[in-house]
PDB file of N, CA and C in Angstrom:
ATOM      1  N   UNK A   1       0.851  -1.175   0.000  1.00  0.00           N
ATOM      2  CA  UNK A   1       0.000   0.000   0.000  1.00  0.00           C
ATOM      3  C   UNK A   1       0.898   1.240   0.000  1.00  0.00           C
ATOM      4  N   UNK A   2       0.434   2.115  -0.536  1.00  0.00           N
ATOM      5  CA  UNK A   2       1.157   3.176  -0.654  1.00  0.00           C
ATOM      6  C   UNK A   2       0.371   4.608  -0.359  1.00  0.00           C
ATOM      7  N   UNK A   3       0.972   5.708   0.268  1.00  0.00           N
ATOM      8  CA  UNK A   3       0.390   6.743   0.539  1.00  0.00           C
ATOM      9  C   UNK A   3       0.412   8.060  -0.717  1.00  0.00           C
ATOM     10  N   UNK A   4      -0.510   8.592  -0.861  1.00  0.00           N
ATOM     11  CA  UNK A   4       0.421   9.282  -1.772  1.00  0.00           C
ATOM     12  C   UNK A   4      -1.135  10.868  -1.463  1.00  0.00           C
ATOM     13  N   UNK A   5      -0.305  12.265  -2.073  1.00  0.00           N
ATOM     14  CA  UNK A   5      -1.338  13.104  -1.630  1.00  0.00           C
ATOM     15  C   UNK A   5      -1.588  13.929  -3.058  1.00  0.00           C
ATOM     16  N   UNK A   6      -2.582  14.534  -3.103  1.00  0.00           N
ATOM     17  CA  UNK A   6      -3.023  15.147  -4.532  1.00  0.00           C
ATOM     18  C   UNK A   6      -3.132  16.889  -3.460  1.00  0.00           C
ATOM     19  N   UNK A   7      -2.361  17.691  -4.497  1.00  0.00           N
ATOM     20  CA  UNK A   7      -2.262  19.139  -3.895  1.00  0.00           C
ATOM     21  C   UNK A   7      -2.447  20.002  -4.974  1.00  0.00           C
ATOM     22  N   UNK A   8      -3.737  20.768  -4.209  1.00  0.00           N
ATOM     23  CA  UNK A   8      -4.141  21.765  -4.874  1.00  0.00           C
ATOM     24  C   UNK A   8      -3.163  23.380  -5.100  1.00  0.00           C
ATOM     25  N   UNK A   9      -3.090  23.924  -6.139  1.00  0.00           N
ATOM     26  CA  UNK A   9      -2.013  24.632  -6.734  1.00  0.00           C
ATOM     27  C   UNK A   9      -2.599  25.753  -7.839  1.00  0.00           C
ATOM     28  N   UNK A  10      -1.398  26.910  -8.582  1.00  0.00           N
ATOM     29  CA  UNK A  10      -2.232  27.597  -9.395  1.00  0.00           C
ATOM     30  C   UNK A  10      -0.845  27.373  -9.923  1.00  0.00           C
ATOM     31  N   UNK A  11      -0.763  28.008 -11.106  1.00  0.00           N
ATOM     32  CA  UNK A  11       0.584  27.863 -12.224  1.00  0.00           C
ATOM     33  C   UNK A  11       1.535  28.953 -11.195  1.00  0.00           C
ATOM     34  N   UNK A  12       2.821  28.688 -11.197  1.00  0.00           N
ATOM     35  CA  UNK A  12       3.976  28.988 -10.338  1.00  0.00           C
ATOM     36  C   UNK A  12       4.052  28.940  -9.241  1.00  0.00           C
ATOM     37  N   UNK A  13       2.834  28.076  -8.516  1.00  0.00           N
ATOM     38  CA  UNK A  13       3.532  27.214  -7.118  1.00  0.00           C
ATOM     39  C   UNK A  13       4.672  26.488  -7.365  1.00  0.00           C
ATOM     40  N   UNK A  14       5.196  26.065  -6.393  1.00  0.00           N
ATOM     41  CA  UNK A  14       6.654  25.679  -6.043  1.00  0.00           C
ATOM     42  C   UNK A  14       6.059  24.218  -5.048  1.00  0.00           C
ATOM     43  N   UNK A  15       5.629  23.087  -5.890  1.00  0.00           N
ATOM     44  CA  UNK A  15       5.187  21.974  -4.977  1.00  0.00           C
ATOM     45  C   UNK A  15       5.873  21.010  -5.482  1.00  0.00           C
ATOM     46  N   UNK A  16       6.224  19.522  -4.660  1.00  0.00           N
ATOM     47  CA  UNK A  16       7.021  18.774  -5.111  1.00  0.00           C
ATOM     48  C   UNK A  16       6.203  17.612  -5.925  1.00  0.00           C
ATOM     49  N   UNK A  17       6.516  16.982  -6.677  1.00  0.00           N
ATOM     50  CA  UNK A  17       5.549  16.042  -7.154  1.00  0.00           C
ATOM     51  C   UNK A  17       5.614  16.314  -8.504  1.00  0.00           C
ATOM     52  N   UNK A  18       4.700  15.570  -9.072  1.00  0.00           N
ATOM     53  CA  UNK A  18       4.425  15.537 -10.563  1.00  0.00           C
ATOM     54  C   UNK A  18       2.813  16.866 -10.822  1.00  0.00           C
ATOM     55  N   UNK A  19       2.552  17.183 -11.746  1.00  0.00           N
ATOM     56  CA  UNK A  19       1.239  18.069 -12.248  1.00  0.00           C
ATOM     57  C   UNK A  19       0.325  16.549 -12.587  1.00  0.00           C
ATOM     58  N   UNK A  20      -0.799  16.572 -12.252  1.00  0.00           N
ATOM     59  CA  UNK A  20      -1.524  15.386 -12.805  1.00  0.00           C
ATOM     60  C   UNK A  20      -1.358  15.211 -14.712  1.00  0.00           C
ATOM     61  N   UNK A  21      -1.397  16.622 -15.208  1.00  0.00           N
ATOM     62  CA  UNK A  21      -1.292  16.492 -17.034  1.00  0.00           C
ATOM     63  C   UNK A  21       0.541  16.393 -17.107  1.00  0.00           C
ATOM     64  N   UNK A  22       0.976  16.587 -16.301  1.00  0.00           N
ATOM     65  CA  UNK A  22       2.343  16.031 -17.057  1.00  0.00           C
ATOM     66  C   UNK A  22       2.372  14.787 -17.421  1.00  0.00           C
ATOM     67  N   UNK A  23       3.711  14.518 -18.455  1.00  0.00           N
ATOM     68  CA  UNK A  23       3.191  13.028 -19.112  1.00  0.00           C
ATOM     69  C   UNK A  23       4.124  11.877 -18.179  1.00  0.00           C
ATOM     70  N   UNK A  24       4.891  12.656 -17.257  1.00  0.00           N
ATOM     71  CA  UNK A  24       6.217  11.974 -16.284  1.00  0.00           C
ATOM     72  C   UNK A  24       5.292  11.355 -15.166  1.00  0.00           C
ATOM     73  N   UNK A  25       4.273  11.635 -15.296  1.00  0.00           N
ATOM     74  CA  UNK A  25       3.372  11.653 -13.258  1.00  0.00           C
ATOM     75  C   UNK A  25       3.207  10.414 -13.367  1.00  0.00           C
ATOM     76  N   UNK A  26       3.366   9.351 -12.019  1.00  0.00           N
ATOM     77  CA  UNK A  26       3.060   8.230 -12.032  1.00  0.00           C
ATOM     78  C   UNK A  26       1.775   8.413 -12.500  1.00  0.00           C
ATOM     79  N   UNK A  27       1.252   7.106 -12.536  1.00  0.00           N
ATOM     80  CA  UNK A  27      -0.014   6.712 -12.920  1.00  0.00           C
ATOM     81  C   UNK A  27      -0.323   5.731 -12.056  1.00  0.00           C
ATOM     82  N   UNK A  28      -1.476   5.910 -11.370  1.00  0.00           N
ATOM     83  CA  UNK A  28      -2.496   5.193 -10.555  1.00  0.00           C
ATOM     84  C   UNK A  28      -3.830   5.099 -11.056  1.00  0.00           C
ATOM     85  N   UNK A  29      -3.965   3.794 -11.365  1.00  0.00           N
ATOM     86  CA  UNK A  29      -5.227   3.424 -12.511  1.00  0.00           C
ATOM     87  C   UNK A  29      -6.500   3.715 -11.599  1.00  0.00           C
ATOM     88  N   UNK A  30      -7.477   4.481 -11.780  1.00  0.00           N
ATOM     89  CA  UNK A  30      -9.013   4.125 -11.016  1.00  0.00           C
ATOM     90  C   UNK A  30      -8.525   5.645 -10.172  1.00  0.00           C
ATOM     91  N   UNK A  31      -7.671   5.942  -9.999  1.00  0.00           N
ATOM     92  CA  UNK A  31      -7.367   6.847  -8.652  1.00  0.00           C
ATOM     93  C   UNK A  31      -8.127   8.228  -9.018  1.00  0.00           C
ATOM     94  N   UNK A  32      -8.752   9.105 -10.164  1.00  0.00           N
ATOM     95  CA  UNK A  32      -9.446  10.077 -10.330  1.00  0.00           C
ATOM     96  C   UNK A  32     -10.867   9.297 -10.066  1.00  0.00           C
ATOM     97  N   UNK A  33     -11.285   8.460 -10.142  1.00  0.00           N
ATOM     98  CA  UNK A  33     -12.574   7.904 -10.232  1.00  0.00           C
ATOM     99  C   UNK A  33     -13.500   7.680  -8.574  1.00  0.00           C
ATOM    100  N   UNK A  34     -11.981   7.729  -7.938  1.00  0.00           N
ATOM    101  CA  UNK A  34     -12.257   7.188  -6.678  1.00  0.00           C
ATOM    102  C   UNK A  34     -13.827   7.727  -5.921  1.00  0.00           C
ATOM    103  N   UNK A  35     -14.821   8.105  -5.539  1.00  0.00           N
ATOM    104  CA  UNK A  35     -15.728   8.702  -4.721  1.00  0.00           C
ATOM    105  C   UNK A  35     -15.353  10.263  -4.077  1.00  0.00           C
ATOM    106  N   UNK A  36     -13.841   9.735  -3.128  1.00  0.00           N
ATOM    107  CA  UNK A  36     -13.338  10.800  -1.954  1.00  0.00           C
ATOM    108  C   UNK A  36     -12.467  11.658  -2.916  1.00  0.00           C
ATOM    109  N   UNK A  37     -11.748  11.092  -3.955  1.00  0.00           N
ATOM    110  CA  UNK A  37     -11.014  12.274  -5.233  1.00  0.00           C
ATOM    111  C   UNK A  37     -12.151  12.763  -5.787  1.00  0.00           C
ATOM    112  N   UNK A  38     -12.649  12.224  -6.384  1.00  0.00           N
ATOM    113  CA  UNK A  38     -13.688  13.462  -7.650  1.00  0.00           C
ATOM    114  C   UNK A  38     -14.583  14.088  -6.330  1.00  0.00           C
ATOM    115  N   UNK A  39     -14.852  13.580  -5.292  1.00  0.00           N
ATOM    116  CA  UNK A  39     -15.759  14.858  -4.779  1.00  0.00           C
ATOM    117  C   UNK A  39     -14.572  16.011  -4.398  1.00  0.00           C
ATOM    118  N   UNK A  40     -13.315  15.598  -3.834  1.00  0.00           N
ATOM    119  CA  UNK A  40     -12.547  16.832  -3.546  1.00  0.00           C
ATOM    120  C   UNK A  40     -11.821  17.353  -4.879  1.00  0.00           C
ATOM    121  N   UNK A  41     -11.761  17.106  -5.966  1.00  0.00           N
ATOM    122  CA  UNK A  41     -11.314  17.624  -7.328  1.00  0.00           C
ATOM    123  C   UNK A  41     -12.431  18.695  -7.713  1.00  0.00           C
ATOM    124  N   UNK A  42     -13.935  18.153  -7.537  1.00  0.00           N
ATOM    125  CA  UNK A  42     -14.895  19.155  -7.953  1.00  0.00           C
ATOM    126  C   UNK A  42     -15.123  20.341  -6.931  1.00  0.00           C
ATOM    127  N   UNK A  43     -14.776  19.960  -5.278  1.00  0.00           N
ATOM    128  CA  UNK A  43     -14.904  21.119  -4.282  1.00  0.00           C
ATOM    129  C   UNK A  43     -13.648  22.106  -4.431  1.00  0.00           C
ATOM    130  N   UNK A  44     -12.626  21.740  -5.001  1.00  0.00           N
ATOM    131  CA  UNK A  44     -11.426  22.574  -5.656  1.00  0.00           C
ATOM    132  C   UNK A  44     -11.665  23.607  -6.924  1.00  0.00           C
ATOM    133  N   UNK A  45     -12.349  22.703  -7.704  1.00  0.00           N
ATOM    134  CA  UNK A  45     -12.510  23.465  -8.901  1.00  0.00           C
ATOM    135  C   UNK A  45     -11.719  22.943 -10.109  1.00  0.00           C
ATOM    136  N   UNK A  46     -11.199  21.810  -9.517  1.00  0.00           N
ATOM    137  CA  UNK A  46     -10.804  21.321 -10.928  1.00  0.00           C
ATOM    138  C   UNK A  46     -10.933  20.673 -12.240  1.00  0.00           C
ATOM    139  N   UNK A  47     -10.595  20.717 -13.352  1.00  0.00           N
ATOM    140  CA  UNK A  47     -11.414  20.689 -14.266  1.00  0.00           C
ATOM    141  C   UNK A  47     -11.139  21.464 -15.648  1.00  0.00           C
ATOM    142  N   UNK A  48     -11.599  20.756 -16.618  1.00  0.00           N
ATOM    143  CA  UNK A  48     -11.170  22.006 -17.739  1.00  0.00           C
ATOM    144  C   UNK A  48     -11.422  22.853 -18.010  1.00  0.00           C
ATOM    145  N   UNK A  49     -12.655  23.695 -17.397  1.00  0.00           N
ATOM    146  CA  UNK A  49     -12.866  24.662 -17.141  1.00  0.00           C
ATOM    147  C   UNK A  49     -12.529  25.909 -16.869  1.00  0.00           C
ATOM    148  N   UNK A  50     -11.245  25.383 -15.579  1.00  0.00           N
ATOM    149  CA  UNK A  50     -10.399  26.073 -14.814  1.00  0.00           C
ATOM    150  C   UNK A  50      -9.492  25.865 -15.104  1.00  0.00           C
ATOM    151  N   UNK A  51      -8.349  26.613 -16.085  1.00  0.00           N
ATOM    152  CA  UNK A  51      -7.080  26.179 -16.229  1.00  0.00           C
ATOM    153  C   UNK A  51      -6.046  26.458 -14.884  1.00  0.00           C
ATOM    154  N   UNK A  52      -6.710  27.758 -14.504  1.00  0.00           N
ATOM    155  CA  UNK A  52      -5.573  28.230 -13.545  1.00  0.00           C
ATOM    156  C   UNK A  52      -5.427  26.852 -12.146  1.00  0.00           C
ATOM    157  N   UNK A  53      -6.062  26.237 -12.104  1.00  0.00           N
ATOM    158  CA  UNK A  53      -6.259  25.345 -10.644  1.00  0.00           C
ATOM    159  C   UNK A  53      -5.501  24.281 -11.598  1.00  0.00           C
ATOM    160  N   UNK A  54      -3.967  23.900 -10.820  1.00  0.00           N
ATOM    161  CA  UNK A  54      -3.418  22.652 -11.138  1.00  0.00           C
ATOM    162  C   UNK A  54      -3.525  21.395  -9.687  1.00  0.00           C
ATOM    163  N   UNK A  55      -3.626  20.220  -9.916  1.00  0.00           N
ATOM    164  CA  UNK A  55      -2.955  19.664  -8.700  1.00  0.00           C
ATOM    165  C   UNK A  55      -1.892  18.551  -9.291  1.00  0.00           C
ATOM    166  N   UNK A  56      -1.331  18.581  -8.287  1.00  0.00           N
ATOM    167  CA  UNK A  56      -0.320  18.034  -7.919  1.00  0.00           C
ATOM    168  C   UNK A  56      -0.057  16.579  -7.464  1.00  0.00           C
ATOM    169  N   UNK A  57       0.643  15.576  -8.102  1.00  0.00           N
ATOM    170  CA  UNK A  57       0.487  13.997  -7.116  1.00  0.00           C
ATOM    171  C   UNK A  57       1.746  14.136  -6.358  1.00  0.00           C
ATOM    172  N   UNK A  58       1.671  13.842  -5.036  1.00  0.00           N
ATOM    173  CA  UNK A  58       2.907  13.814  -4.528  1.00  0.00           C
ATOM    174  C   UNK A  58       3.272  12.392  -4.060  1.00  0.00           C
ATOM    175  N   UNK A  59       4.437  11.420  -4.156  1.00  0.00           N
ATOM    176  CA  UNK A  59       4.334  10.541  -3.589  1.00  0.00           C
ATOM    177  C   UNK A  59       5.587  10.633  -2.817  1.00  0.00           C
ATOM    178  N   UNK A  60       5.758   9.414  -1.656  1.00  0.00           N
ATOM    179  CA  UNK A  60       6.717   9.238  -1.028  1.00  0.00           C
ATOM    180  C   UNK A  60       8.274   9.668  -1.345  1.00  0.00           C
ATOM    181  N   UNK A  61       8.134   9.028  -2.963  1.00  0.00           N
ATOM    182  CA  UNK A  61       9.715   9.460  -3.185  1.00  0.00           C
ATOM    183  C   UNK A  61       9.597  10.616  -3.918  1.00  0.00           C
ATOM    184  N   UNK A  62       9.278  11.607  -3.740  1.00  0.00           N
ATOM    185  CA  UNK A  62       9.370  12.986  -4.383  1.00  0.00           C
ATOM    186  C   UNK A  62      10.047  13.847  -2.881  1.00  0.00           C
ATOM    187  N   UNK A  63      11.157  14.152  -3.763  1.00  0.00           N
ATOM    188  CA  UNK A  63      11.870  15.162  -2.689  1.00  0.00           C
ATOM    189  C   UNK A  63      11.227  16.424  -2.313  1.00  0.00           C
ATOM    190  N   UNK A  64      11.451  17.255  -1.509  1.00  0.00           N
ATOM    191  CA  UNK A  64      11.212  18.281  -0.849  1.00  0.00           C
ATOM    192  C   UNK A  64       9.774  18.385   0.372  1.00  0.00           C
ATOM    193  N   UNK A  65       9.751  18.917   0.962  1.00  0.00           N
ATOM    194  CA  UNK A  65       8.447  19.130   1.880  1.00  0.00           C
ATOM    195  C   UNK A  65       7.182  20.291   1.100  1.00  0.00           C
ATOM    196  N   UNK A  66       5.831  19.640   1.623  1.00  0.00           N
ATOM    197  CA  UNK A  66       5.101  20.477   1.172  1.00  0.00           C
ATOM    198  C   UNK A  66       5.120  21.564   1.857  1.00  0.00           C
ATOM    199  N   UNK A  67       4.980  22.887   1.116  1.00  0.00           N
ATOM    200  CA  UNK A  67       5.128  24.366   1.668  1.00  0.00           C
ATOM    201  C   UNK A  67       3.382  24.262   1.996  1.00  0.00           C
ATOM    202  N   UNK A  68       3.748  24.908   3.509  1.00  0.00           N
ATOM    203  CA  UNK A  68       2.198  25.296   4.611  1.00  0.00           C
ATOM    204  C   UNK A  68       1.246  25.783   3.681  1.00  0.00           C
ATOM    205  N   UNK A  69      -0.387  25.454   3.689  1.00  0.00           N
ATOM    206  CA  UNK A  69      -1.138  26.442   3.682  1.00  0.00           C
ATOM    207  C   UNK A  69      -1.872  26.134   2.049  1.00  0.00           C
ATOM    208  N   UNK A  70      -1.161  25.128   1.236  1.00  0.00           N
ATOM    209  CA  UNK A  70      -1.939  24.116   0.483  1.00  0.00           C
ATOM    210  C   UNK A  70      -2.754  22.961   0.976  1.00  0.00           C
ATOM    211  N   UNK A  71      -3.758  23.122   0.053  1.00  0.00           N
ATOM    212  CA  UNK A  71      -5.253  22.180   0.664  1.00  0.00           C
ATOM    213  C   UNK A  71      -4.769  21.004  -0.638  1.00  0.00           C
ATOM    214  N   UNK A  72      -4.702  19.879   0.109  1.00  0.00           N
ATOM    215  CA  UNK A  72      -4.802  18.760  -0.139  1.00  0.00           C
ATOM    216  C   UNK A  72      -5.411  17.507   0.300  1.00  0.00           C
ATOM    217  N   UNK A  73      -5.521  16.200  -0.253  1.00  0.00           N
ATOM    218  CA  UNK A  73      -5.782  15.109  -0.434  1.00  0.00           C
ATOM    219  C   UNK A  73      -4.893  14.035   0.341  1.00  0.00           C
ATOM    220  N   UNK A  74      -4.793  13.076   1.324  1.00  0.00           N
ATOM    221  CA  UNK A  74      -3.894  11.851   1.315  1.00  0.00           C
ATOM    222  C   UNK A  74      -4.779  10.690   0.901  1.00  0.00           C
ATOM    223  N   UNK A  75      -4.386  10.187   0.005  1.00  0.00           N
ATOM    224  CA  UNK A  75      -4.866   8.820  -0.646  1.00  0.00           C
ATOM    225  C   UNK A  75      -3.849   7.695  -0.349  1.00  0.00           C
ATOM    226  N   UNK A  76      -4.409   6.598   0.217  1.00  0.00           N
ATOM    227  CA  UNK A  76      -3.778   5.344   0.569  1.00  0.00           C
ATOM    228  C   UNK A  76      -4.346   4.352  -0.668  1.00  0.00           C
ATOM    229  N   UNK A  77      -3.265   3.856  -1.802  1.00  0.00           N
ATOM    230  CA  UNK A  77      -3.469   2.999  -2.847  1.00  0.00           C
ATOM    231  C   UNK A  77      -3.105   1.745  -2.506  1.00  0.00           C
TER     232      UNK A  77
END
């Protein structure tokens, strides 16, 4: 099992992790579909709609600490 957190962002945050549309971001199959993600993806605003709202996957091995005061997700896969 693995922990991993989805962080909400706008273009030139400074967060560690992959962008969900980059083409490098792990991939976790089913993991947008989940119930507890798409309801907190839609209470964010994310969506194509909204370009400015990016998030973020962060997992274990991604260096650096998250900077305070981003609203995020922990998902256990």
């Amino acid at each position: 099992m693995s922990t991993i957190r989805l962080v909400s962002a706008t273009f030139g945050d400074r967060i560690p992790g992959r962008e969900l549309a980059d083409p490098d971001c792990p991939q976790f199959p089913g993991l947008l579909n989940r119930p507890d993600v798409k309801a907190w993806l839609n209470k964010i605003g994310y969506g194509p709609d909204n370009e400015d709202e990016l998030v973020y996957l962060v997992t274990a091995d991604d260096p650096g600490v998250l900077p305070p005061g981003f609203e995020y997700i922990t998902v256990e896969i």
